[in-house]
PDB file of N, CA and C in Angstrom:
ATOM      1  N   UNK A   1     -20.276  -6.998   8.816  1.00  0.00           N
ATOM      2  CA  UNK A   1     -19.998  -6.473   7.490  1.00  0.00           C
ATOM      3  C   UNK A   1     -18.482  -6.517   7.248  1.00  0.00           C
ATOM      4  N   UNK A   2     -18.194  -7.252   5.997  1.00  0.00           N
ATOM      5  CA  UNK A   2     -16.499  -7.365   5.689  1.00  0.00           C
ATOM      6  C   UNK A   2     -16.146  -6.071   5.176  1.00  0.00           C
ATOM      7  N   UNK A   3     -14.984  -5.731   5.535  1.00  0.00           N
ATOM      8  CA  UNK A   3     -13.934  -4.825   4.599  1.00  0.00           C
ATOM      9  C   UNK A   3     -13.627  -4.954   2.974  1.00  0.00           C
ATOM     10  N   UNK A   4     -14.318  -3.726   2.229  1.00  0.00           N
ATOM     11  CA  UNK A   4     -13.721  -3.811   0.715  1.00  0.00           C
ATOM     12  C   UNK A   4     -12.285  -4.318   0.346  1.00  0.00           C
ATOM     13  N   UNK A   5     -11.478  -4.551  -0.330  1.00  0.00           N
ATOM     14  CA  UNK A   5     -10.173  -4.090  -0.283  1.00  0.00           C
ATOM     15  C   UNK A   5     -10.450  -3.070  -1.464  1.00  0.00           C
ATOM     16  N   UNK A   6      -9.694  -2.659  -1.335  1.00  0.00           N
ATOM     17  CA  UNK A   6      -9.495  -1.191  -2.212  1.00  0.00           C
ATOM     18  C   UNK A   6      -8.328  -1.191  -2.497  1.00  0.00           C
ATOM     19  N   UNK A   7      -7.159  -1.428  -2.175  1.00  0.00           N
ATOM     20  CA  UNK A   7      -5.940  -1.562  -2.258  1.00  0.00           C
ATOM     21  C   UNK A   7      -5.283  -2.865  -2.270  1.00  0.00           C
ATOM     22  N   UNK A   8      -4.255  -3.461  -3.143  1.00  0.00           N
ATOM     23  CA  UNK A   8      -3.604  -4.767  -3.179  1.00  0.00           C
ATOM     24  C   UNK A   8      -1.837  -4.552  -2.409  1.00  0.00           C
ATOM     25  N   UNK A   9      -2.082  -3.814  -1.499  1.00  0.00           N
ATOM     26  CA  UNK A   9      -0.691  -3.237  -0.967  1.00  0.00           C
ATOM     27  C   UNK A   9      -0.177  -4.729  -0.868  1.00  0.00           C
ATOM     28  N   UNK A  10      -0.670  -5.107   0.857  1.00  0.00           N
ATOM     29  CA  UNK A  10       0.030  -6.279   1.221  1.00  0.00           C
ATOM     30  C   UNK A  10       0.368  -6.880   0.280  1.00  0.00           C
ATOM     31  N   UNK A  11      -0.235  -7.618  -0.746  1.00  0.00           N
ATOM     32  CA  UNK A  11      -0.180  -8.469  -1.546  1.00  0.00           C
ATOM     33  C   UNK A  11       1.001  -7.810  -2.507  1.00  0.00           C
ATOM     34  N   UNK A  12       1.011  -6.578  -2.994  1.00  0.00           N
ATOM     35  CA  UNK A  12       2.034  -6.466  -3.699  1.00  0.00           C
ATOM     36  C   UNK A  12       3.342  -6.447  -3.194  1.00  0.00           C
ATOM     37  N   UNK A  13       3.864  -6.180  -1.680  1.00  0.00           N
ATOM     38  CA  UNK A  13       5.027  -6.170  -1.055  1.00  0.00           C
ATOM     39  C   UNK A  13       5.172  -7.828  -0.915  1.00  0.00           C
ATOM     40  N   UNK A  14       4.343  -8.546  -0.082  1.00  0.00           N
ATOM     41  CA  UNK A  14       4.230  -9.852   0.017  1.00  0.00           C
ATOM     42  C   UNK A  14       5.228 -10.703  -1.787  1.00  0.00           C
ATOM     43  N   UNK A  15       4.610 -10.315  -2.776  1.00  0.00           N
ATOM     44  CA  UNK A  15       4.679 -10.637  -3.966  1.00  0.00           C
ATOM     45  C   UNK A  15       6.548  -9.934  -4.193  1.00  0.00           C
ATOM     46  N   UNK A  16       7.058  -8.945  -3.892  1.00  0.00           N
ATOM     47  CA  UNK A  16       7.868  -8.248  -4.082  1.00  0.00           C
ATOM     48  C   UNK A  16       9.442  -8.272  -3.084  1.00  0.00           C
ATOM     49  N   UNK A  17       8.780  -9.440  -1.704  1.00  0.00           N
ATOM     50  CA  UNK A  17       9.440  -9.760  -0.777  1.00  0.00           C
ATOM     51  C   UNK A  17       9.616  -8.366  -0.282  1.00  0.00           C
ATOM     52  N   UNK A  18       9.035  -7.502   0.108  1.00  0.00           N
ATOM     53  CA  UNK A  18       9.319  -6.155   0.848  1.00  0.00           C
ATOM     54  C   UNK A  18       8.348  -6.284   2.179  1.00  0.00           C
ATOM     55  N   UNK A  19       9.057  -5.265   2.881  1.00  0.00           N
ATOM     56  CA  UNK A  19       7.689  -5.706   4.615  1.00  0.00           C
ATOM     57  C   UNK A  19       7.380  -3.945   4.703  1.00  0.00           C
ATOM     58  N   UNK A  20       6.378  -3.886   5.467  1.00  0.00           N
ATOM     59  CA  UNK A  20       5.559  -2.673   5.587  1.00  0.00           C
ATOM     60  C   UNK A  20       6.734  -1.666   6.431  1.00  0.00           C
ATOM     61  N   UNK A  21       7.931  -2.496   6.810  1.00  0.00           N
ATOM     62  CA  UNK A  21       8.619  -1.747   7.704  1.00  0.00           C
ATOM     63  C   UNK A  21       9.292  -1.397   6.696  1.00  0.00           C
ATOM     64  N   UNK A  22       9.437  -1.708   5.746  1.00  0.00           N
ATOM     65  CA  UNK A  22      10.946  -0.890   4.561  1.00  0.00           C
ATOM     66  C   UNK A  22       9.998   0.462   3.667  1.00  0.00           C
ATOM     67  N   UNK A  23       8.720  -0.294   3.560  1.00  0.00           N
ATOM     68  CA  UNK A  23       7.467   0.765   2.973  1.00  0.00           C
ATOM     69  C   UNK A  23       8.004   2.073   4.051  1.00  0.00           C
ATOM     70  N   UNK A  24       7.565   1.560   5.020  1.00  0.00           N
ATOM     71  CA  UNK A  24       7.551   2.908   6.412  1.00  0.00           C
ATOM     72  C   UNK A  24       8.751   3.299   6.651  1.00  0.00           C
ATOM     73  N   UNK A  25       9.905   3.313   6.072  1.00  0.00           N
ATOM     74  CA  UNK A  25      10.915   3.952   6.531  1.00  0.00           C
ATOM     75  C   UNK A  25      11.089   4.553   5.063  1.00  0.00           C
ATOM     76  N   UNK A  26      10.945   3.833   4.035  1.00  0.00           N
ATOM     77  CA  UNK A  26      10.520   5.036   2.447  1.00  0.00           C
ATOM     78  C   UNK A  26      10.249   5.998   2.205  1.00  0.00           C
ATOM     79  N   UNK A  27       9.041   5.735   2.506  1.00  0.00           N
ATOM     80  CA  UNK A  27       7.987   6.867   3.003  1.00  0.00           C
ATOM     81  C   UNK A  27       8.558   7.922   3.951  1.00  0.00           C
ATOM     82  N   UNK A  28       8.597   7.555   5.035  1.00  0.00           N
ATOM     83  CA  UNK A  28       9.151   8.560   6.286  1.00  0.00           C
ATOM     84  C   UNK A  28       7.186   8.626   7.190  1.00  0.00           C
ATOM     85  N   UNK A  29       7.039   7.379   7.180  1.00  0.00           N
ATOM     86  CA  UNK A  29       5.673   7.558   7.940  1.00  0.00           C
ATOM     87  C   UNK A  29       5.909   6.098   8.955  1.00  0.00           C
ATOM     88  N   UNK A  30       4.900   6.147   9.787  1.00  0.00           N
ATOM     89  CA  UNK A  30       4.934   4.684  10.920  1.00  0.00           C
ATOM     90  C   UNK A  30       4.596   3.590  10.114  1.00  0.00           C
ATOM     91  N   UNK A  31       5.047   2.666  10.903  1.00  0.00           N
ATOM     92  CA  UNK A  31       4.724   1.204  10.262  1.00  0.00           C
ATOM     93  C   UNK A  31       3.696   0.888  10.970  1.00  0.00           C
ATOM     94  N   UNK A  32       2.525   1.617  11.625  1.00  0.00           N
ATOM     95  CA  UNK A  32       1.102   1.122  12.018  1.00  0.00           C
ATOM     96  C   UNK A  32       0.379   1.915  10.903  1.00  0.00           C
ATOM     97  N   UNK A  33       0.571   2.964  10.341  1.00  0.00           N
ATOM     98  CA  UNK A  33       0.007   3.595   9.113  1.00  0.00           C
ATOM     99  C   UNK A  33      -0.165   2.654   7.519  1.00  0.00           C
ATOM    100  N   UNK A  34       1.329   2.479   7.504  1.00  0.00           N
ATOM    101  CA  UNK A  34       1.289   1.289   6.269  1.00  0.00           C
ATOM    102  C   UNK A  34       0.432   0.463   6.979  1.00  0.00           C
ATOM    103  N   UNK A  35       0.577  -0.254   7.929  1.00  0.00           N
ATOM    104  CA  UNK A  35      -0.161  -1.883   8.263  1.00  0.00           C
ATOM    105  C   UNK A  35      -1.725  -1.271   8.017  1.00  0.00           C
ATOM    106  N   UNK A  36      -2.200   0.004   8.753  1.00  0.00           N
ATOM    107  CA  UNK A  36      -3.818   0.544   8.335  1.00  0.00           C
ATOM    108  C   UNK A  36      -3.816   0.299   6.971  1.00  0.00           C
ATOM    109  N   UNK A  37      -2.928   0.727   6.286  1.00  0.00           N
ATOM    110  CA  UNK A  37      -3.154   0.876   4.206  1.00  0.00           C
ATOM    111  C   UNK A  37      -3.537  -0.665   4.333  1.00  0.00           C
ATOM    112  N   UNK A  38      -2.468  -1.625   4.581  1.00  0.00           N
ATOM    113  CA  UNK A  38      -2.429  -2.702   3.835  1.00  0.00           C
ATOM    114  C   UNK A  38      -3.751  -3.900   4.029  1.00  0.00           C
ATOM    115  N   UNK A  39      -4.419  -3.507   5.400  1.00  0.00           N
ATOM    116  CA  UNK A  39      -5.698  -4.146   6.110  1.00  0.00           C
ATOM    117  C   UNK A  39      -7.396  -2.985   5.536  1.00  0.00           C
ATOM    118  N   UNK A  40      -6.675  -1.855   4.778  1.00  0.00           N
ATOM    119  CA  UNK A  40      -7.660  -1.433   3.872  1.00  0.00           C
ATOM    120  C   UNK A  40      -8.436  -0.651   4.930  1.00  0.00           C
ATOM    121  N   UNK A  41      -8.281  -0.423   6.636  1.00  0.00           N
ATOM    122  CA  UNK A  41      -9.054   0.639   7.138  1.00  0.00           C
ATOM    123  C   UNK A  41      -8.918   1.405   6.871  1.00  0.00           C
ATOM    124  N   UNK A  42      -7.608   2.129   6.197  1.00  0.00           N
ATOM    125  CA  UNK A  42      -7.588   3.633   5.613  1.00  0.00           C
ATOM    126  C   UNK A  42      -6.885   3.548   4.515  1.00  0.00           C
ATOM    127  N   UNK A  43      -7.048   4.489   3.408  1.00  0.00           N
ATOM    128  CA  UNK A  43      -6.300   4.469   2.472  1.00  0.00           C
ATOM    129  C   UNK A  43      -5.873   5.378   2.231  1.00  0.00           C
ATOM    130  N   UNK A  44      -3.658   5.397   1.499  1.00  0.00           N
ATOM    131  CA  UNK A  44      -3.243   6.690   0.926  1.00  0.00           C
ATOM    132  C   UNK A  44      -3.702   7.609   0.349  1.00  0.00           C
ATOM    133  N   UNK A  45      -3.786   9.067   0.926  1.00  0.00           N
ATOM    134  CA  UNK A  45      -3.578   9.704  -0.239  1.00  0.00           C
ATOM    135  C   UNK A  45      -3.028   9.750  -1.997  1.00  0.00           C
ATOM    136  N   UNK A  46      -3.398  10.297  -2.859  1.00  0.00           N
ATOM    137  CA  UNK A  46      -3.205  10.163  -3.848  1.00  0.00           C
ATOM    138  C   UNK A  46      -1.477  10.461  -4.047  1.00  0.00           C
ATOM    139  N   UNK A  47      -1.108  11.384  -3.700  1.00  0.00           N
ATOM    140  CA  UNK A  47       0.296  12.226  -3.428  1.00  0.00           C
ATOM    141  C   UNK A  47       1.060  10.458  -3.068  1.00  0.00           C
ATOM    142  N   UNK A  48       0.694  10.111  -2.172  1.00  0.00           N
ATOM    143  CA  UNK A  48       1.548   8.900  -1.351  1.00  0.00           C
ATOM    144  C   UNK A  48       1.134   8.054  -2.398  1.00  0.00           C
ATOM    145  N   UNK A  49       0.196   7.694  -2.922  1.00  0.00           N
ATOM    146  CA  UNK A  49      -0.047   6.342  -3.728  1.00  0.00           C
ATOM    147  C   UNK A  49       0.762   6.502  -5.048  1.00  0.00           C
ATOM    148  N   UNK A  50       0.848   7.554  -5.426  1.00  0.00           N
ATOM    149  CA  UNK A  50       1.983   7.683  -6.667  1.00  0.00           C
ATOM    150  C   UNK A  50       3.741   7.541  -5.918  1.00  0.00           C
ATOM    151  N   UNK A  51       4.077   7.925  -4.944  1.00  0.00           N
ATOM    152  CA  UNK A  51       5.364   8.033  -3.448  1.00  0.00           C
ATOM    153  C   UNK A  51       5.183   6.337  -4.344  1.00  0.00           C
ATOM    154  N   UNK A  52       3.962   5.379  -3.713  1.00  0.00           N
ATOM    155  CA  UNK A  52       3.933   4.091  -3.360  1.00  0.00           C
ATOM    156  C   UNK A  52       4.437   3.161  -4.734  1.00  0.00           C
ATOM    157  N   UNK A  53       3.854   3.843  -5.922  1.00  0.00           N
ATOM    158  CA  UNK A  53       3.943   3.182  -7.080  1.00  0.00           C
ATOM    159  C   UNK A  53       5.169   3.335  -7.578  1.00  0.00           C
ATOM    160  N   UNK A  54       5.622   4.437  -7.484  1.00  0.00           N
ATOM    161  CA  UNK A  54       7.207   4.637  -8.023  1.00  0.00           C
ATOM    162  C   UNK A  54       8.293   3.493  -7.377  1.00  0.00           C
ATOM    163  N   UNK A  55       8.065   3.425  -5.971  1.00  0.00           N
ATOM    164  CA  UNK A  55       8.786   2.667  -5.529  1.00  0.00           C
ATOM    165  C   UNK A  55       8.356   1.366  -5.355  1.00  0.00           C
ATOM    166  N   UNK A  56       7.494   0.855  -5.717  1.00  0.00           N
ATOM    167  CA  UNK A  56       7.240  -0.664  -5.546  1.00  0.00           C
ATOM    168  C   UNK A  56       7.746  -1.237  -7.413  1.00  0.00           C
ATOM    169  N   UNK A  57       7.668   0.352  -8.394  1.00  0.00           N
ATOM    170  CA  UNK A  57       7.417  -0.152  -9.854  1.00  0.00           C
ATOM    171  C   UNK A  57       6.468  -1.014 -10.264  1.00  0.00           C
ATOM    172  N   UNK A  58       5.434  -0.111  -9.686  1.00  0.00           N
ATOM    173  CA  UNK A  58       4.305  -0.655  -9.901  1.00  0.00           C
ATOM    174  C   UNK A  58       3.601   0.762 -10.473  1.00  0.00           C
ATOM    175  N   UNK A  59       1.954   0.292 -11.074  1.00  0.00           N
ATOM    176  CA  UNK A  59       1.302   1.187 -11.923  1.00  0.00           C
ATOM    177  C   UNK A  59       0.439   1.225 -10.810  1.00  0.00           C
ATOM    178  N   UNK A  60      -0.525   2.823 -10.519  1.00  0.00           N
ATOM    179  CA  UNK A  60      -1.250   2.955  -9.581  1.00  0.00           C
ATOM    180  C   UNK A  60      -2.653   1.830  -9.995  1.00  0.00           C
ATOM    181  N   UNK A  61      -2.665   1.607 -11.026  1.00  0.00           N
ATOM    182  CA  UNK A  61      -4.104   0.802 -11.595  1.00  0.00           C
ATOM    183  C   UNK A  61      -3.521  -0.491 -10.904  1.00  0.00           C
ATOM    184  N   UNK A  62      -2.618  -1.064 -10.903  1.00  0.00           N
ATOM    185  CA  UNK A  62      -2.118  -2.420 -10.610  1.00  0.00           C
ATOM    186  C   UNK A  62      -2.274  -2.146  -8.493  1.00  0.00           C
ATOM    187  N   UNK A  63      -2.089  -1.214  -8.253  1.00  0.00           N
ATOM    188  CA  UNK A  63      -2.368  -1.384  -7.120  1.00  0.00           C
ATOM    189  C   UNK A  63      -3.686  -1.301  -5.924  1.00  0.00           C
ATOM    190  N   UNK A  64      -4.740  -0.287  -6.699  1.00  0.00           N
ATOM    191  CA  UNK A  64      -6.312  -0.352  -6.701  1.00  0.00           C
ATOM    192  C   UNK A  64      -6.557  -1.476  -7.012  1.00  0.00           C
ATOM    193  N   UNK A  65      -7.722  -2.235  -6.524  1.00  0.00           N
ATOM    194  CA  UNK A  65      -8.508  -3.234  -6.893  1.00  0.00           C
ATOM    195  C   UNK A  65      -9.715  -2.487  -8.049  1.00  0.00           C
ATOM    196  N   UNK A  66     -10.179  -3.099  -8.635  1.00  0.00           N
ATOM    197  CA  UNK A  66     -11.186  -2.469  -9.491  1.00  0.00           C
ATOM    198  C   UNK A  66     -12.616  -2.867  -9.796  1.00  0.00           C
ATOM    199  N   UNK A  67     -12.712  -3.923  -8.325  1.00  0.00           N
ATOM    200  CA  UNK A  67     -14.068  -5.092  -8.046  1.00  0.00           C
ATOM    201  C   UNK A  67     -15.044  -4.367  -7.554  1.00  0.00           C
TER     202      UNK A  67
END
């Protein structure tokens, strides 16, 4: 059974030239936490996903998938 994505993280840093390690030092969390977000086994909290959107300047809708 495949993984949903639920989240377009990778893809939006990828797109933004940013790496999960500049995410994780943003934040103030590990860079195996982001890499969980961005492979979709776990996903942010709501609190962090707005943290996420402010700083990517991105809209939380643009960063949910909606499939």
């Amino acid at each position: 059974m495949s993984k949903k994505a639920i989240n377009r993280l990778k893809a939006v840093l990828a797109e933004k030239n940013l790496t999960s390690k500049w995410l994780a030092e943003q934040l103030g969390k590990n860079e195996a936490t982001i890499s969980r977000w961005c492979t979709n086994d776990v996903q942010p909290n709501l609190n962090t996903l707005v943290k996420i959107s402010e700083l990517l300047k991105i809209s939380i809708s643009e960063l949910i998938n909606d499939k």
